[in-house]
Protein backbone atom coordinates (compact mmCIF):
# COMPACT_ATOMS: atom_id res chain seq x y z
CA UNK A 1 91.91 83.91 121.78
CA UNK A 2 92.60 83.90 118.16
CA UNK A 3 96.26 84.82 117.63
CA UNK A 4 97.06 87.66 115.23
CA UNK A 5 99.51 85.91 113.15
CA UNK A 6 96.90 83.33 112.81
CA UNK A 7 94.02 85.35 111.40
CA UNK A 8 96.86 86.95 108.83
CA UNK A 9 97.86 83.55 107.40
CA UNK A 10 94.22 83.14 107.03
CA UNK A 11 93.74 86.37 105.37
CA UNK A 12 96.21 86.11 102.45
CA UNK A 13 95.63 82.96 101.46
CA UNK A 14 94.12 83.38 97.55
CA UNK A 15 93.88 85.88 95.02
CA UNK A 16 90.01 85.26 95.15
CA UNK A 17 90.22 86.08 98.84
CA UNK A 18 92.18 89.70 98.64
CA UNK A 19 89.26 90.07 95.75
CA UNK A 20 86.75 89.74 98.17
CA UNK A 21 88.43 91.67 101.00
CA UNK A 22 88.41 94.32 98.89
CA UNK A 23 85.23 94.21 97.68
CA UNK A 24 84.07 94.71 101.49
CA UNK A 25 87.05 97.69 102.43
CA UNK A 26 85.76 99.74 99.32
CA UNK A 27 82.23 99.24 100.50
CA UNK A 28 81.97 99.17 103.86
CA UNK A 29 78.38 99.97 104.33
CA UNK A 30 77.46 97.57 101.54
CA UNK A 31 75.75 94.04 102.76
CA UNK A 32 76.48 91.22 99.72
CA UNK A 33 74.88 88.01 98.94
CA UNK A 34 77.56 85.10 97.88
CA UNK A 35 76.34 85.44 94.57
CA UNK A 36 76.70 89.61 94.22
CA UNK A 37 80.37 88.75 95.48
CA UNK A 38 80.62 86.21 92.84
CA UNK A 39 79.89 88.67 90.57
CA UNK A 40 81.56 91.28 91.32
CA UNK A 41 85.17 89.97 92.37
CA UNK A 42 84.91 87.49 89.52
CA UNK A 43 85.17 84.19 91.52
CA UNK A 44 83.03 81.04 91.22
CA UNK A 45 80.50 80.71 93.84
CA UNK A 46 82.19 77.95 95.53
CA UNK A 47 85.19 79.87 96.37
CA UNK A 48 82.59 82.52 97.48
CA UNK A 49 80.98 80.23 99.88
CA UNK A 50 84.68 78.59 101.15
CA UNK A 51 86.39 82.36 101.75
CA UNK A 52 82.81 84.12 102.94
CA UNK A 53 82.68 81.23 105.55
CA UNK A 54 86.32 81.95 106.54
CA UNK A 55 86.45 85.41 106.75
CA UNK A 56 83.29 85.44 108.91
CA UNK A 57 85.35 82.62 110.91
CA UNK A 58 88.15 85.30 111.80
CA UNK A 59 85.74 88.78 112.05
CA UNK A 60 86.43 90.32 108.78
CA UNK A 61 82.61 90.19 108.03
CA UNK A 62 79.79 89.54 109.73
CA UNK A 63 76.35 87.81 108.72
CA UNK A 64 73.66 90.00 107.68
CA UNK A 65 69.66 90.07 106.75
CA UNK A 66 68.98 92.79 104.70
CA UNK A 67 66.02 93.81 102.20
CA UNK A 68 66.95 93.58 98.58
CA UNK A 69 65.12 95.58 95.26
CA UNK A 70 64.70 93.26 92.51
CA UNK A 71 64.16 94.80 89.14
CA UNK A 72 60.49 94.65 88.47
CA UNK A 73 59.33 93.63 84.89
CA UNK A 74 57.34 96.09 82.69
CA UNK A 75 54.18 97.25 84.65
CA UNK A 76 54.92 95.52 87.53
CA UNK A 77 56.18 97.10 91.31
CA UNK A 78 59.68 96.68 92.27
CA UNK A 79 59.91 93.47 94.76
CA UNK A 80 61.63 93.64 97.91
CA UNK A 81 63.01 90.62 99.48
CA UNK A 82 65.07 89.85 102.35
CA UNK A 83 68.33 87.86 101.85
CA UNK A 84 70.93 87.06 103.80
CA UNK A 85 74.32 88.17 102.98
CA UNK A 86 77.69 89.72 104.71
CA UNK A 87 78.97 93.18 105.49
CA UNK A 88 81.79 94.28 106.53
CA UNK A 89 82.51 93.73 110.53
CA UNK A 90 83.86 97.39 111.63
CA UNK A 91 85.21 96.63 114.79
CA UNK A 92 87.40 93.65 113.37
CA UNK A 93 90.83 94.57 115.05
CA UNK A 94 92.80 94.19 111.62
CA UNK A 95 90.72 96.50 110.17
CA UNK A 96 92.73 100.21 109.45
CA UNK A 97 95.92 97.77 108.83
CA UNK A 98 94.21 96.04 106.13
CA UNK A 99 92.66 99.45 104.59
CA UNK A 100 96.52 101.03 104.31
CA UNK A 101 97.42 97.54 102.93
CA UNK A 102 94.66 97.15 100.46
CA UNK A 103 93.48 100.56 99.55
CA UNK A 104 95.71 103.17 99.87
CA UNK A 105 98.13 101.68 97.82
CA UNK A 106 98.26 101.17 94.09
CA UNK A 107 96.33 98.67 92.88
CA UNK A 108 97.90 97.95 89.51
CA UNK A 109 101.63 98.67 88.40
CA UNK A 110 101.40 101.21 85.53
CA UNK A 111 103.02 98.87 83.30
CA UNK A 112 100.51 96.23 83.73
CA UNK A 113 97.63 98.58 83.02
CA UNK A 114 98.90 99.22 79.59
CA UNK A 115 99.78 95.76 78.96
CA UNK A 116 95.87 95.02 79.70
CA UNK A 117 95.00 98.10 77.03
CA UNK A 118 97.46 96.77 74.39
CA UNK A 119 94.78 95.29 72.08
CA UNK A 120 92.10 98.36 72.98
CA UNK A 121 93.08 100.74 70.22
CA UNK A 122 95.26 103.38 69.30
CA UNK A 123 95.73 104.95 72.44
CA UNK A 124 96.91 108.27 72.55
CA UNK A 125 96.80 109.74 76.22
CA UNK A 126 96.01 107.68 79.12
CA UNK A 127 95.20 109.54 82.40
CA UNK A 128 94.93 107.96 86.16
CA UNK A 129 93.28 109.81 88.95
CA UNK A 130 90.74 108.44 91.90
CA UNK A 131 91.53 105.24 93.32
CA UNK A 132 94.92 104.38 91.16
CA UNK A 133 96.29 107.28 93.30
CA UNK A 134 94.57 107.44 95.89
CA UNK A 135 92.22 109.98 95.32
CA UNK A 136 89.09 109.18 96.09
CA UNK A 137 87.19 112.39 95.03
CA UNK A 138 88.50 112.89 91.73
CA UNK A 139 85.80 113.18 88.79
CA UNK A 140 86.87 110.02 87.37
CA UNK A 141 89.48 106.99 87.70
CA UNK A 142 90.63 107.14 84.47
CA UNK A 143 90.40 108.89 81.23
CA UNK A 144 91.61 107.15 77.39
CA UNK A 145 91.89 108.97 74.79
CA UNK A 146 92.79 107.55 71.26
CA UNK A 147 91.55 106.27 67.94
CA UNK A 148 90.00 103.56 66.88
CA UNK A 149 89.44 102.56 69.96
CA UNK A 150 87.66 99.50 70.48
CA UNK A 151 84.93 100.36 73.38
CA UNK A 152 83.93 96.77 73.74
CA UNK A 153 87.23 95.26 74.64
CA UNK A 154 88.03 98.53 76.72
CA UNK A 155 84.75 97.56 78.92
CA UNK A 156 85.68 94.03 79.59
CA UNK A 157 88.91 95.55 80.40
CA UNK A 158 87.64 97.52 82.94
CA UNK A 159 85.20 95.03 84.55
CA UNK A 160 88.25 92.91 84.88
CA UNK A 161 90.15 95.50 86.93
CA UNK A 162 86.99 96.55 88.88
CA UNK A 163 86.74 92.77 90.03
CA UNK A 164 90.56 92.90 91.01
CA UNK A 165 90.39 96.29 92.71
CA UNK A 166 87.14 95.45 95.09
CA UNK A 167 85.55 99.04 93.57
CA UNK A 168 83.35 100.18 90.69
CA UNK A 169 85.81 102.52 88.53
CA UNK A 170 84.17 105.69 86.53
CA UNK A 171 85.87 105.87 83.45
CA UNK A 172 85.76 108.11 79.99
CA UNK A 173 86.59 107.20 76.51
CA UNK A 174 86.90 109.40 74.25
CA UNK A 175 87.92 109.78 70.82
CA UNK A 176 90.99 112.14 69.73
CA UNK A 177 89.48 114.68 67.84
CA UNK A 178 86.38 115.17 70.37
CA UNK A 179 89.26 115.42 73.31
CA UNK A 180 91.21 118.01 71.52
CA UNK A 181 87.95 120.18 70.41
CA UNK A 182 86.81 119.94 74.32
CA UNK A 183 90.18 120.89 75.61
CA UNK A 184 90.31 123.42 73.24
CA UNK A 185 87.22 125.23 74.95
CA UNK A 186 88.01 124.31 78.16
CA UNK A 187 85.36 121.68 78.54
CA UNK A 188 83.98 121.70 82.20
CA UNK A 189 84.69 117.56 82.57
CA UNK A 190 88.35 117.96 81.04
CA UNK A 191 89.28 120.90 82.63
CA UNK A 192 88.17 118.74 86.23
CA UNK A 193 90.14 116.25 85.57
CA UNK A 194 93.60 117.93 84.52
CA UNK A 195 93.05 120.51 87.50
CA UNK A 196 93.07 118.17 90.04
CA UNK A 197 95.93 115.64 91.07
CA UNK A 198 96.39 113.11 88.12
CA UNK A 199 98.96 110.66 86.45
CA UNK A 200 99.77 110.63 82.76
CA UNK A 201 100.76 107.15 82.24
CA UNK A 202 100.14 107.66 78.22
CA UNK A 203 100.62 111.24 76.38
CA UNK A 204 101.62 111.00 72.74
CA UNK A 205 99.39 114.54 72.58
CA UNK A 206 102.23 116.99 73.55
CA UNK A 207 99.76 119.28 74.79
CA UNK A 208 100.58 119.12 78.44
């Protein structure tokens, strides 16, 4: 029998490997390819192939076939191919310790979130709900208000943080003058965000 302080030396080995254990706690009933986990944690494939192979080793994940949709060109049907892939092995014995390690935690110090958003803009309120404090029903994960804000760089931004986080984030950007009109009438998506819990990690508005 493998022992437990084995499999956890095993288990935080890399930075590419949390990536990828998250990738699989936020999406449990997701099966992945090696190269859908490349893309999504932001790894190269052959650290994909090296941690997959290892975390099947200790029952993290598990091998699985599974049909995949491929996007069909113009006028054609959507193809459906099986591929083999992982999910996520729900009776691995680590499994709820690893969840309150890797997910109900913060995933990013406050500080370094707004070091990442330096270059993105004038920012004038920054707002964190969903999975940066742990709740997972809110409308959205985060909300940035500001001017000139540069949507492109804000984007990779975000894809960079999804990769580190293991979860696709829902996110709004919105200008200052739009924000303050929609507040002002008590715009449905606003008005769900600030009603529910939330962190202001930016508010130069004063209107809170």
């Amino acid at each position: 029998m493998v022992h437990i302080m084995d499999i956890l030396s095993k288990l935080f080995g890399s930075t590419g490997r949390i990536k990828i254990m998250r990738l699989f706690l936020f999406n449990p009933d997701m099966a992945f390819e090696n190269k859908d986990i490349a893309a999504r944690s932001k790894v190269t494939p052959e650290q994909v192939r090296r941690e997959s192979s290892l975390l099947q080793a200790v029952g993290f994940i598990k091998k699985k076939v599974f049909i995949k949709s491929r996007p069909a060109a113009s006028g054609k049907k959507v193809s459906r191919k099986k591929v083999s892939g992982y999910v996520l092995n729900e009776t691995f014995r680590l499994l709820v310790p690893l969840q309150n390690l890797l997910i109900h935690v913060d995933p990013l110090k406050k500080e370094e979130i707004m070091h990442r958003f330096a270059h993105c803009g004038r920012l004038k309120l920054v707002v964190l709900s969903g999975v940066f404090i742990q709740e997972m029903d809110s409308r959205v994960d985060m909300l940035i208000v500001g001017d000139a804000l540069r949507k492109r760089v804000i984007e990779h931004v975000m894809r960079v943080i999804e990769a580190e986080i293991g979860k696709e984030l829902s996110y709004a950007v919105i200008d200052t003058k739009e924000f303050l009109y929609r507040f002002g009438i008590y715009d449905k998506f606003v008005r769900d965000i600030f009603d529910y819990p939330h962190e202001k990690i930016v508010d130069k508005l004063g209107i809170f």
